[in-house]
Protein backbone atom coordinates (compact mmCIF):
# COMPACT_ATOMS: atom_id res chain seq x y z
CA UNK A 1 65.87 199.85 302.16
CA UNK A 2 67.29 200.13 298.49
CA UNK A 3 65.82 197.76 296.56
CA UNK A 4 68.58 197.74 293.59
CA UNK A 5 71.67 196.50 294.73
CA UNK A 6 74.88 195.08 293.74
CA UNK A 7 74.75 191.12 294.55
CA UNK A 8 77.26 189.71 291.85
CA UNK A 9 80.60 190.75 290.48
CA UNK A 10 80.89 190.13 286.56
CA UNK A 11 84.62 189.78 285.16
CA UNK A 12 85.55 189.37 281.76
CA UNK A 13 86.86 186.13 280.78
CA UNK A 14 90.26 185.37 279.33
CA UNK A 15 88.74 183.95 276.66
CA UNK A 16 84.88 183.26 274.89
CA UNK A 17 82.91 180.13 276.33
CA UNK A 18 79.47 179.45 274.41
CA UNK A 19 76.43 180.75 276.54
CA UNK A 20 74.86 177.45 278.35
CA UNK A 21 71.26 178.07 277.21
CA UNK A 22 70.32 175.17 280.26
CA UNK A 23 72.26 176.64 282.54
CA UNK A 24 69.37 177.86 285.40
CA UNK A 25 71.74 180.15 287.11
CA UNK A 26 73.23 181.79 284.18
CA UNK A 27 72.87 185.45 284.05
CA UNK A 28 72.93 187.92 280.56
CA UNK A 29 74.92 191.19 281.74
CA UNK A 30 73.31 194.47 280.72
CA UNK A 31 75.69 197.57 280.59
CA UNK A 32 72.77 200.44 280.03
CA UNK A 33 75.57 203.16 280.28
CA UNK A 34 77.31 202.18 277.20
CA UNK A 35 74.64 200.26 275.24
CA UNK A 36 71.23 202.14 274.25
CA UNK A 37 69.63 198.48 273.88
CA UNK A 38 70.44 197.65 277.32
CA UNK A 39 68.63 200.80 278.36
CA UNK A 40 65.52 199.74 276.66
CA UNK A 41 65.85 196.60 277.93
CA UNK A 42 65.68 198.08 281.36
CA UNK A 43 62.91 200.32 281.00
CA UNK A 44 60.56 196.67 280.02
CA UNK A 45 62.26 195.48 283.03
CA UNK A 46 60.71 198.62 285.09
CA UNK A 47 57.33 198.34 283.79
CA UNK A 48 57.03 195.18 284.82
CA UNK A 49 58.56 194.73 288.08
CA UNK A 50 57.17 195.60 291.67
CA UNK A 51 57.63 199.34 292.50
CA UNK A 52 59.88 199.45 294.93
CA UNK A 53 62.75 197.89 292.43
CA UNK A 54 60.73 199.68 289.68
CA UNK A 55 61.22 203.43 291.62
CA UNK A 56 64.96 202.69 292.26
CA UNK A 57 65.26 201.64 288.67
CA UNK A 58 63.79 204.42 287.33
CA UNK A 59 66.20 207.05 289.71
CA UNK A 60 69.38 204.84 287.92
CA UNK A 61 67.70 205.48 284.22
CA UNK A 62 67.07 209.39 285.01
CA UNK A 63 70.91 209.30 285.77
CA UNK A 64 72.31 207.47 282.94
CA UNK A 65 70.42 209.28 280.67
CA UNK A 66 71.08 212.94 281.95
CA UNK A 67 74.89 211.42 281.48
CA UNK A 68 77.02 212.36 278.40
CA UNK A 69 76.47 208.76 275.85
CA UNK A 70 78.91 206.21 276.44
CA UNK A 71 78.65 203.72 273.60
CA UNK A 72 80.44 200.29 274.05
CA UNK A 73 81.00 197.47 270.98
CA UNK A 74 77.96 196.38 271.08
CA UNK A 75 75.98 199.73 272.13
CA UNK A 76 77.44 201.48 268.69
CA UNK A 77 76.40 198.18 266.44
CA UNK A 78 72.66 198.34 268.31
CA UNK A 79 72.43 202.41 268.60
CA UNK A 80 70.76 202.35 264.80
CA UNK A 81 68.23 199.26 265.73
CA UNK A 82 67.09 200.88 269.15
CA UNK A 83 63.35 202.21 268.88
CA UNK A 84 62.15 205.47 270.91
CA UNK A 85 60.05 204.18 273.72
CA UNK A 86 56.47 204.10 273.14
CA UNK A 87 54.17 205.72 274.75
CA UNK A 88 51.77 204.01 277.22
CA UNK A 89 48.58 202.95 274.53
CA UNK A 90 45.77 204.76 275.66
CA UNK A 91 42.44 202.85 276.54
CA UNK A 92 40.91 202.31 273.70
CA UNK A 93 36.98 203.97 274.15
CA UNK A 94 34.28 202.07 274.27
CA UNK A 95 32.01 201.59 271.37
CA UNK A 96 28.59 203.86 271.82
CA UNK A 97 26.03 201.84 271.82
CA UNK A 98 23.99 202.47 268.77
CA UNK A 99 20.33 204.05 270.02
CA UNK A 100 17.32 201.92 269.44
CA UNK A 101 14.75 202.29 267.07
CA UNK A 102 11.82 202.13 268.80
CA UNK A 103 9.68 198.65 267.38
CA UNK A 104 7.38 199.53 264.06
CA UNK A 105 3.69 200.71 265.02
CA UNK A 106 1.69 198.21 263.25
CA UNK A 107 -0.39 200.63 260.70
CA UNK A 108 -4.18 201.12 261.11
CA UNK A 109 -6.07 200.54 258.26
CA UNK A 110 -7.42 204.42 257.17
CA UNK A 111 -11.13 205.08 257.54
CA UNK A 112 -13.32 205.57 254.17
CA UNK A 113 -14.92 208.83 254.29
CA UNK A 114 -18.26 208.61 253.24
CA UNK A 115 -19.76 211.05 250.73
């Protein structure tokens, strides 16, 4: 079963209302075709999701970005702000552990020779 599916339909208003920061059912639409952003956006989203949404994500990325760009309004204003992905940070290594002297023989006290 596909785990990425359509479940609203988003239609542009006739004209702007303020977001409702309070509202718990508001939603923030995405458009990662025409806004480089939202594609970053989405990749987070995929990192940190379970993997059944996060393999059907990924499929939709691969897509968009083997696409020709499609830049909206807001896609060409954020296209110089959006940073190349990172790449996973490696473990950092563990510290060696620094080798141990071995304790300080106490020093015997040198025999006299006799002449």
């Amino acid at each position: 079963m596909a785990e990425l599916t359509k479940r609203y339909i988003v239609m542009a208003m006739a004209t702007e209302a303020p977001f409702d920061l309070t509202d718990q059912d508001g939603v923030f639409v995405l458009k990662p075709w025409k806004d480089p952003a939202a594609l970053r956006a989405l990749e987070a989203y995929r990192d940190h999701c379970y993997a059944e949404l996060a393999r059907d994500l990924d499929a939709w990325m691969r897509t968009i970005k083997a696409g020709p760009p499609v830049r909206g309004g807001v896609g060409k204003r954020n296209e110089p702000f959006v940073k190349a992905a990172r790449a996973p940070a490696a473990p950092k290594p563990k510290a060696k552990p620094k080798p141990r002297r071995a304790p300080k023989k106490k020093a015997k006290a040198a025999k006299r020779r006799k002449r």
